[in-house]
PDB file of N, CA and C in Angstrom:
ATOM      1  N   UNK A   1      39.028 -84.396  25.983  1.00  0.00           N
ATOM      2  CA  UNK A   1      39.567 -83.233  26.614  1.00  0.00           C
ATOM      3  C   UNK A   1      41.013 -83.514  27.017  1.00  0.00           C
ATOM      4  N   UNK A   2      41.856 -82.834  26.938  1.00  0.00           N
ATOM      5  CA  UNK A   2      42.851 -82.627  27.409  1.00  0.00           C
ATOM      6  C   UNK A   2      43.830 -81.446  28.078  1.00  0.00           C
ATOM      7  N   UNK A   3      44.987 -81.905  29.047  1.00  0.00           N
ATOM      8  CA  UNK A   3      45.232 -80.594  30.002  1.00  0.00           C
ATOM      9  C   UNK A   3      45.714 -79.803  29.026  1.00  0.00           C
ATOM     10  N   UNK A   4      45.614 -78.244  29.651  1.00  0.00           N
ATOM     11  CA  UNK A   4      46.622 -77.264  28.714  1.00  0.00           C
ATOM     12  C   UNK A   4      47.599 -77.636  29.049  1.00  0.00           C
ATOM     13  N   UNK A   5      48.593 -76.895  28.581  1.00  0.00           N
ATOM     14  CA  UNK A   5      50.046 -76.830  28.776  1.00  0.00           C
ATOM     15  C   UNK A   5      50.024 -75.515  30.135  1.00  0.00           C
ATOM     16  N   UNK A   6      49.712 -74.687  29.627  1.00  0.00           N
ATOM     17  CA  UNK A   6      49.585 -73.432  30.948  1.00  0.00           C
ATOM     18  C   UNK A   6      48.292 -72.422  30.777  1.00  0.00           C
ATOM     19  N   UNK A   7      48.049 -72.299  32.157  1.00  0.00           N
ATOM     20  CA  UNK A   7      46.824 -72.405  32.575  1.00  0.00           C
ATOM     21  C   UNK A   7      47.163 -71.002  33.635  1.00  0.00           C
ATOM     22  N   UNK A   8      47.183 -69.795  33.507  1.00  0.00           N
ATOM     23  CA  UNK A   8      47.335 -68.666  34.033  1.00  0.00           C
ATOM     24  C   UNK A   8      46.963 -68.486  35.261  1.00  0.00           C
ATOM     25  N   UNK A   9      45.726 -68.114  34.589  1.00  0.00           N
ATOM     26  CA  UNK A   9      44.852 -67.682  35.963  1.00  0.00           C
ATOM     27  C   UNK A   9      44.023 -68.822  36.797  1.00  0.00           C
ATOM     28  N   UNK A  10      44.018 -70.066  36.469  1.00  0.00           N
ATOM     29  CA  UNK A  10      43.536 -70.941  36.906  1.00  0.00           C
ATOM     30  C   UNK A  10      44.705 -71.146  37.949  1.00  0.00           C
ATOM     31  N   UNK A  11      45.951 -71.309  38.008  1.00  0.00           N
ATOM     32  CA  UNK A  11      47.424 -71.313  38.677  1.00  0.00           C
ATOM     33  C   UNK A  11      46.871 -70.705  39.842  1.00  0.00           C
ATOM     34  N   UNK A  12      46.814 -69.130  39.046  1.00  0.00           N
ATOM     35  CA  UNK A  12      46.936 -68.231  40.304  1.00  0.00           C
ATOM     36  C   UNK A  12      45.647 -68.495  41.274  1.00  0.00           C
ATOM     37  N   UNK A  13      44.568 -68.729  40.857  1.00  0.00           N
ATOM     38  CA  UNK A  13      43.505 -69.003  41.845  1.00  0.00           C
ATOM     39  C   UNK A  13      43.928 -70.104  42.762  1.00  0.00           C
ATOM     40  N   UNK A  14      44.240 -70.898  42.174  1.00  0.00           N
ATOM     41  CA  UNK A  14      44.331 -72.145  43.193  1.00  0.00           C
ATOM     42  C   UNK A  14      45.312 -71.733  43.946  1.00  0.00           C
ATOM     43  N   UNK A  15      46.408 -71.080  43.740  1.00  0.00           N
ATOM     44  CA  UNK A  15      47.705 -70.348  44.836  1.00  0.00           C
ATOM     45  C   UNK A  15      46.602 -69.901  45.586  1.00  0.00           C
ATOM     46  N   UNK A  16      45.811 -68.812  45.476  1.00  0.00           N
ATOM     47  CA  UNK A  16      45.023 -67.888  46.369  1.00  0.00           C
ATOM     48  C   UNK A  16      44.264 -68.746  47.115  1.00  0.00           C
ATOM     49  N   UNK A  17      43.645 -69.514  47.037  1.00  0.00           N
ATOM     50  CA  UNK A  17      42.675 -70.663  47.678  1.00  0.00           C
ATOM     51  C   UNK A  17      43.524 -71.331  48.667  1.00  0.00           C
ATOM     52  N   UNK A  18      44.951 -71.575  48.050  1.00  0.00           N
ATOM     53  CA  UNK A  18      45.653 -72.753  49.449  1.00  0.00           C
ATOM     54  C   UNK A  18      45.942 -71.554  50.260  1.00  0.00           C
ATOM     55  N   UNK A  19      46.353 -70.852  49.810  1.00  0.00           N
ATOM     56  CA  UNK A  19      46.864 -69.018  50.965  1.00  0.00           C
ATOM     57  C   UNK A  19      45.659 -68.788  51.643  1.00  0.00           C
ATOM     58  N   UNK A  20      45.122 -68.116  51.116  1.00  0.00           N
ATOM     59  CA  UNK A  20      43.465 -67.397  51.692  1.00  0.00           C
ATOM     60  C   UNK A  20      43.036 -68.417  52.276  1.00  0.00           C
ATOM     61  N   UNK A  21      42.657 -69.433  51.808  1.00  0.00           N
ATOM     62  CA  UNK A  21      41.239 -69.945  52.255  1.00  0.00           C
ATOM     63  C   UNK A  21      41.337 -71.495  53.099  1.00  0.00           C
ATOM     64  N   UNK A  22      42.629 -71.875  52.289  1.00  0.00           N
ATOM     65  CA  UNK A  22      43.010 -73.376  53.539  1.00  0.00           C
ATOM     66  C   UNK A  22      44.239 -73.101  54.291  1.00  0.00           C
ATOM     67  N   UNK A  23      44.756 -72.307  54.420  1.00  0.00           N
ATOM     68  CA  UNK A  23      45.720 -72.026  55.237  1.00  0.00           C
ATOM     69  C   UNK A  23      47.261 -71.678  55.343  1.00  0.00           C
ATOM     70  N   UNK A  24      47.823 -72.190  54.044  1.00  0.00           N
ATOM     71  CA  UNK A  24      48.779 -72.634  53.537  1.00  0.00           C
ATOM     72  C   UNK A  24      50.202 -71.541  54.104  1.00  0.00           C
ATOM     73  N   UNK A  25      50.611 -72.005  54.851  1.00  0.00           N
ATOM     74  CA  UNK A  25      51.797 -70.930  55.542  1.00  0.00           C
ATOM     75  C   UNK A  25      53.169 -70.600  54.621  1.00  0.00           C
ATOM     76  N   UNK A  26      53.465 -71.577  53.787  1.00  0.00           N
ATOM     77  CA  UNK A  26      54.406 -71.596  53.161  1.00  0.00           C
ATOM     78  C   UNK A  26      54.556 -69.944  52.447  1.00  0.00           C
ATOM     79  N   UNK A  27      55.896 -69.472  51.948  1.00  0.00           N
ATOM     80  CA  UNK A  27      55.638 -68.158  51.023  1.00  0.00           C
ATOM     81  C   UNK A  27      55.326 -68.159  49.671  1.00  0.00           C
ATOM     82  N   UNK A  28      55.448 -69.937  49.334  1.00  0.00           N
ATOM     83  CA  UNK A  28      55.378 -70.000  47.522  1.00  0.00           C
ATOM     84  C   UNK A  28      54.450 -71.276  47.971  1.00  0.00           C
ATOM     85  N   UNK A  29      54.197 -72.047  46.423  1.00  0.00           N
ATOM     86  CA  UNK A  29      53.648 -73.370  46.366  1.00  0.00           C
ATOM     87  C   UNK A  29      53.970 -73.164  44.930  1.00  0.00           C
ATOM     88  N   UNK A  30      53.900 -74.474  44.634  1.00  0.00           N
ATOM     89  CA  UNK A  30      54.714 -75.376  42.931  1.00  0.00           C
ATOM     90  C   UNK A  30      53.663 -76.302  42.566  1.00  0.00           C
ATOM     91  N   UNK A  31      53.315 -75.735  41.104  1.00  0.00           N
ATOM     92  CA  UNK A  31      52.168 -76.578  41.124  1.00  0.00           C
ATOM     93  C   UNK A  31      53.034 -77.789  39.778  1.00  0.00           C
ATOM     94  N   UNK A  32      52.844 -78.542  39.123  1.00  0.00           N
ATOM     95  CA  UNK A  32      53.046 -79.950  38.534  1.00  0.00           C
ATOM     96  C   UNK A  32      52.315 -79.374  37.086  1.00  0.00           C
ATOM     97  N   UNK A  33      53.061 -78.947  35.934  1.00  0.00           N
ATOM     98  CA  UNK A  33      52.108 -78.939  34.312  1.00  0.00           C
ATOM     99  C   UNK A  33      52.817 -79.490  33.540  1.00  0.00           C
ATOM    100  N   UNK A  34      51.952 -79.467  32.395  1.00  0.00           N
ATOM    101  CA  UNK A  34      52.379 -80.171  31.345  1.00  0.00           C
ATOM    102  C   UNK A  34      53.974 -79.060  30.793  1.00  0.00           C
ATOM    103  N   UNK A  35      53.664 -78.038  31.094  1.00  0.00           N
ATOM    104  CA  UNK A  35      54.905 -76.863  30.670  1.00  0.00           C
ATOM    105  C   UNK A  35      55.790 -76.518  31.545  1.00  0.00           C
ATOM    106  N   UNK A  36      55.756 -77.566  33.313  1.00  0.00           N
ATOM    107  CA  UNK A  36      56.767 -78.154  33.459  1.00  0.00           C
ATOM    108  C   UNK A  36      56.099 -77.450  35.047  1.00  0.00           C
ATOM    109  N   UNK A  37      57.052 -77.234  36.241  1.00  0.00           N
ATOM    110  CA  UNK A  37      56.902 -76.392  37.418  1.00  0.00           C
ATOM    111  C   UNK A  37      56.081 -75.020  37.652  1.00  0.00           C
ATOM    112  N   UNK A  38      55.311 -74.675  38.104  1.00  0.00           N
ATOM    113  CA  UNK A  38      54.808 -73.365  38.524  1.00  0.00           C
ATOM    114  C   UNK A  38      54.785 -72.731  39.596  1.00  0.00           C
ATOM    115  N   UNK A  39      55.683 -71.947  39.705  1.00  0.00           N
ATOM    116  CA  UNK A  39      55.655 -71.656  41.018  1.00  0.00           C
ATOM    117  C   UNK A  39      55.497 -70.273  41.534  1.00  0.00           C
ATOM    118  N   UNK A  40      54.074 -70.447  42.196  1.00  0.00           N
ATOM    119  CA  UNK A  40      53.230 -69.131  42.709  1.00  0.00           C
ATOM    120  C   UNK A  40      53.874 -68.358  44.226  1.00  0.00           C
ATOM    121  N   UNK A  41      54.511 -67.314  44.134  1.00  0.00           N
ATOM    122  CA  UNK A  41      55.117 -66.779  45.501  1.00  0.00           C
ATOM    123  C   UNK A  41      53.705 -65.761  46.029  1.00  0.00           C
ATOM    124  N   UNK A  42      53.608 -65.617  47.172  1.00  0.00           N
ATOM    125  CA  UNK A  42      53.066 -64.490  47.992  1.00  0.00           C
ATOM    126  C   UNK A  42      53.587 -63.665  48.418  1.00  0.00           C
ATOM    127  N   UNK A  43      53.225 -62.066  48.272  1.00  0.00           N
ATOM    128  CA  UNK A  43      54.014 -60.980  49.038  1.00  0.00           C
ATOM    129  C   UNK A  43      53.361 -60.299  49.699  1.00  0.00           C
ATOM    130  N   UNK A  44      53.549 -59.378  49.937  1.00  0.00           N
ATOM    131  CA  UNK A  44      52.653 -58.271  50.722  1.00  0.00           C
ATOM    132  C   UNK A  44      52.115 -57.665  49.612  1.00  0.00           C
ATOM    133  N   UNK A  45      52.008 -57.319  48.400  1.00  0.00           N
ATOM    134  CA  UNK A  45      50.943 -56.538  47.234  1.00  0.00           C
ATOM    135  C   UNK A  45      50.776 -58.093  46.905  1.00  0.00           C
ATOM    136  N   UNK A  46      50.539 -59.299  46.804  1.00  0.00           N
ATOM    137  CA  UNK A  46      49.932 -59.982  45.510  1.00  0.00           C
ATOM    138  C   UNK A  46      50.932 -61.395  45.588  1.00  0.00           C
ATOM    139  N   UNK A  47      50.360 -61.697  44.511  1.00  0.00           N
ATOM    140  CA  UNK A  47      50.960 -63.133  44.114  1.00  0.00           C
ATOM    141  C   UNK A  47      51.926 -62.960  42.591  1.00  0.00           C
ATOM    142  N   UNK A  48      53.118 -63.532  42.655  1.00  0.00           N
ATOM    143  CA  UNK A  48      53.601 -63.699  42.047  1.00  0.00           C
ATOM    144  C   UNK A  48      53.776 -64.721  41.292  1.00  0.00           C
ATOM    145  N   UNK A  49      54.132 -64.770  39.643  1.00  0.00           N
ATOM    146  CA  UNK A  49      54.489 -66.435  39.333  1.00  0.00           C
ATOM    147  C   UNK A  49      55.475 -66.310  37.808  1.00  0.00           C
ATOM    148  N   UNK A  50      56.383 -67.279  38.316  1.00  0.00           N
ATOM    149  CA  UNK A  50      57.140 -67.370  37.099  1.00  0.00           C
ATOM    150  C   UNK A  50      56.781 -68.429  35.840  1.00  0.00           C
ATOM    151  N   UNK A  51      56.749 -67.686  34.640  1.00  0.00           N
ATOM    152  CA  UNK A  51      56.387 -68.609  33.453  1.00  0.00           C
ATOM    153  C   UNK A  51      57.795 -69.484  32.930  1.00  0.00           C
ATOM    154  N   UNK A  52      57.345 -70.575  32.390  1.00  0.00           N
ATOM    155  CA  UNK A  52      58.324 -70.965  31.685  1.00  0.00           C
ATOM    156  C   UNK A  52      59.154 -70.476  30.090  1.00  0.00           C
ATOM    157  N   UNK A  53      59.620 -70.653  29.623  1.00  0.00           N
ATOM    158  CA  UNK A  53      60.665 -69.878  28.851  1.00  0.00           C
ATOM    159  C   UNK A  53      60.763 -71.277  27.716  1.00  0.00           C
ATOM    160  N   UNK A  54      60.547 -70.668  26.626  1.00  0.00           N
ATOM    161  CA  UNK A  54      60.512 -71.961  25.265  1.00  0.00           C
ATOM    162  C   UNK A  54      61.223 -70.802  24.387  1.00  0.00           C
ATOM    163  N   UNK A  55      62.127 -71.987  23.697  1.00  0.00           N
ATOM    164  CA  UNK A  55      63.435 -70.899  22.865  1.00  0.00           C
ATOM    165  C   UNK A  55      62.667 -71.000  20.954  1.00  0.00           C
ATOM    166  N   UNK A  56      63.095 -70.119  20.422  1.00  0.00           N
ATOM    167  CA  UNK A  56      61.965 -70.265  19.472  1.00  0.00           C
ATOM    168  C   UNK A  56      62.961 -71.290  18.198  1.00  0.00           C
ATOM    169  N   UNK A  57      62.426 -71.493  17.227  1.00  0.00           N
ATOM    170  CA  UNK A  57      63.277 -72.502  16.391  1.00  0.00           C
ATOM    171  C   UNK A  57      62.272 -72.050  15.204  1.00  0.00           C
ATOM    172  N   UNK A  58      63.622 -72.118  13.989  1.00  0.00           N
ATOM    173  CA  UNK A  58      63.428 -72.118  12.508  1.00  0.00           C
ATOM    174  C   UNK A  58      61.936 -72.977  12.196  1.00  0.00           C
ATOM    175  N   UNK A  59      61.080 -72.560  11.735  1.00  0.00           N
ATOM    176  CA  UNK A  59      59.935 -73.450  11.071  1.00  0.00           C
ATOM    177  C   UNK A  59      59.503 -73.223   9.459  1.00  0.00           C
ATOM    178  N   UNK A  60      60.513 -74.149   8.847  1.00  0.00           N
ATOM    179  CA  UNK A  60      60.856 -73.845   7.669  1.00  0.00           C
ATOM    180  C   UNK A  60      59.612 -74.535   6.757  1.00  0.00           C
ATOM    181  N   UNK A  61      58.885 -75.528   7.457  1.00  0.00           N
ATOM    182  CA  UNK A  61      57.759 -75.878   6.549  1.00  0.00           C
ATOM    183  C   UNK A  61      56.823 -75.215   6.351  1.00  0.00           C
ATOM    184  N   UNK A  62      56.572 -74.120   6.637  1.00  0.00           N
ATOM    185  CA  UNK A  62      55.041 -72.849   7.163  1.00  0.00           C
ATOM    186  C   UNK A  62      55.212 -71.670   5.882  1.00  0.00           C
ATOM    187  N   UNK A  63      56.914 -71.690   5.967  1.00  0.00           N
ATOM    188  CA  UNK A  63      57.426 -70.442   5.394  1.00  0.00           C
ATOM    189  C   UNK A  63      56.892 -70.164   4.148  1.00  0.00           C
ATOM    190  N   UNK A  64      56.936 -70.912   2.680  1.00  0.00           N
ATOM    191  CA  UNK A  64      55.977 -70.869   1.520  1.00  0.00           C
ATOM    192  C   UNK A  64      54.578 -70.472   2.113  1.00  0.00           C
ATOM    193  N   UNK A  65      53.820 -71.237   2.696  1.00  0.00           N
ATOM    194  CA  UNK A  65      52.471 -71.042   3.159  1.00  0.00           C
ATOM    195  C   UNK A  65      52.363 -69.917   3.482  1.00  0.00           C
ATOM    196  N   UNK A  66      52.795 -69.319   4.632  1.00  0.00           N
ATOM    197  CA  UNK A  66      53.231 -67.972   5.097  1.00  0.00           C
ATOM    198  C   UNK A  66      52.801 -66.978   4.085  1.00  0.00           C
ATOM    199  N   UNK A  67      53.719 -67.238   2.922  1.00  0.00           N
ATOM    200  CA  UNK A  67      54.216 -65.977   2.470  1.00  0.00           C
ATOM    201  C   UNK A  67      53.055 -66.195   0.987  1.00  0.00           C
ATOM    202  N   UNK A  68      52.728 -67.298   0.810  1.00  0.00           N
ATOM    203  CA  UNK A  68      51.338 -66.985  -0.146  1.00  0.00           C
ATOM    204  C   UNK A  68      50.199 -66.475   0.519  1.00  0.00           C
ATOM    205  N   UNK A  69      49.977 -66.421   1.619  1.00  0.00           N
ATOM    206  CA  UNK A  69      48.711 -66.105   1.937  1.00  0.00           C
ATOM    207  C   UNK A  69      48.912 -64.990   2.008  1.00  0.00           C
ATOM    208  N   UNK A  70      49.847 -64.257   3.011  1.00  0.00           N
ATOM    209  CA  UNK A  70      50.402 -62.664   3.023  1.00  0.00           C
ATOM    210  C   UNK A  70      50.487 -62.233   1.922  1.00  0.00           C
ATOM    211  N   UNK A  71      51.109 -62.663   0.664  1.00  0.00           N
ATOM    212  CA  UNK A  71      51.314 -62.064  -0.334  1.00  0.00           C
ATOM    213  C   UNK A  71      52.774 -61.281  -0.309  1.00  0.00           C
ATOM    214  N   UNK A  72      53.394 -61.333   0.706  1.00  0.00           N
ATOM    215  CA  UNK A  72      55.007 -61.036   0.732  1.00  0.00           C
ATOM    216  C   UNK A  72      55.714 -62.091   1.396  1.00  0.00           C
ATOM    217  N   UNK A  73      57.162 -61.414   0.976  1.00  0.00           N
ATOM    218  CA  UNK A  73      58.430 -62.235   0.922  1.00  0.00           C
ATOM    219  C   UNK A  73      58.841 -62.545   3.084  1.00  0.00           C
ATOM    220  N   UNK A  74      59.098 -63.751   3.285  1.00  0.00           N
ATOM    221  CA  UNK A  74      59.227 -63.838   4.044  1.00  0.00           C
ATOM    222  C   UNK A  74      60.740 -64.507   4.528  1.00  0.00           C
ATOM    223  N   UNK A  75      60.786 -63.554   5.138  1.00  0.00           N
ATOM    224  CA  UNK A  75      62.690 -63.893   5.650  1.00  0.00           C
ATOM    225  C   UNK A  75      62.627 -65.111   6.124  1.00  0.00           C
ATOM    226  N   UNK A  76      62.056 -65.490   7.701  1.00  0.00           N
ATOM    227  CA  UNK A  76      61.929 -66.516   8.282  1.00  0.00           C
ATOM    228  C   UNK A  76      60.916 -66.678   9.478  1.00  0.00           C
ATOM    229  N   UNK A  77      60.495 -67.834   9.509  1.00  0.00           N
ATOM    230  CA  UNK A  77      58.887 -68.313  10.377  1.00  0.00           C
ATOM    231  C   UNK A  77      59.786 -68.533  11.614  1.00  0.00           C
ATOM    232  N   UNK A  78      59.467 -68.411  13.203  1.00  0.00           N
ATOM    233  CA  UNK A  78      59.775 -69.159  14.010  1.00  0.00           C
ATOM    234  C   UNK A  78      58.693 -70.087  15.027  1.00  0.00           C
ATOM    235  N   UNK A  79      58.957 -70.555  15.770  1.00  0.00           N
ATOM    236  CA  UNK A  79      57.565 -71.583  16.492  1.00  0.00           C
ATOM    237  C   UNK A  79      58.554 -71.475  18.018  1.00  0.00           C
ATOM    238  N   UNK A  80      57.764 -71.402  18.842  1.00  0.00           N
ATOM    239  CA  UNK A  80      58.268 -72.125  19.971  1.00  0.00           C
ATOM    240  C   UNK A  80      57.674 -73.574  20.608  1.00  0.00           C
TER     241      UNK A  80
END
């Protein structure tokens, strides 16, 4: 087994658990992932959280593959 990279709603529960249920006064908490910082804010409607941001890049080895299985012409593959 191994960790995900990001983990949504598992995030947000555990935000809600240190808020709600152990006490946690702070307005945010930062949790530690493999996809880097998470950091869950509290407001008056809800919990907030910002995702991380991956820039996408050329994936030029897929592109043949791609485009035989589709059966059309393919400009270009990207991956983040």
């Amino acid at each position: 087994m191994t960790e995900a990279d990001l983990c949504g709603h598992v995030t947000l529960a555990s935000a809600h658990m240190l808020f709600a249920e152990l006490g946690h006064v702070g307005e945010s908490v930062v949790f530690q992932s493999r996809s880097g910082p998470l950091k869950v804010r509290r407001s008056t409607i809800g919990y907030g959280m910002g995702f991380p941001s991956d820039h996408p890049e050329a994936n030029r080895d897929n592109k043949s593959t791609l485009a035989d299985a589709l059966g059309v012409e393919v400009k270009e593959v990207l991956r983040v």
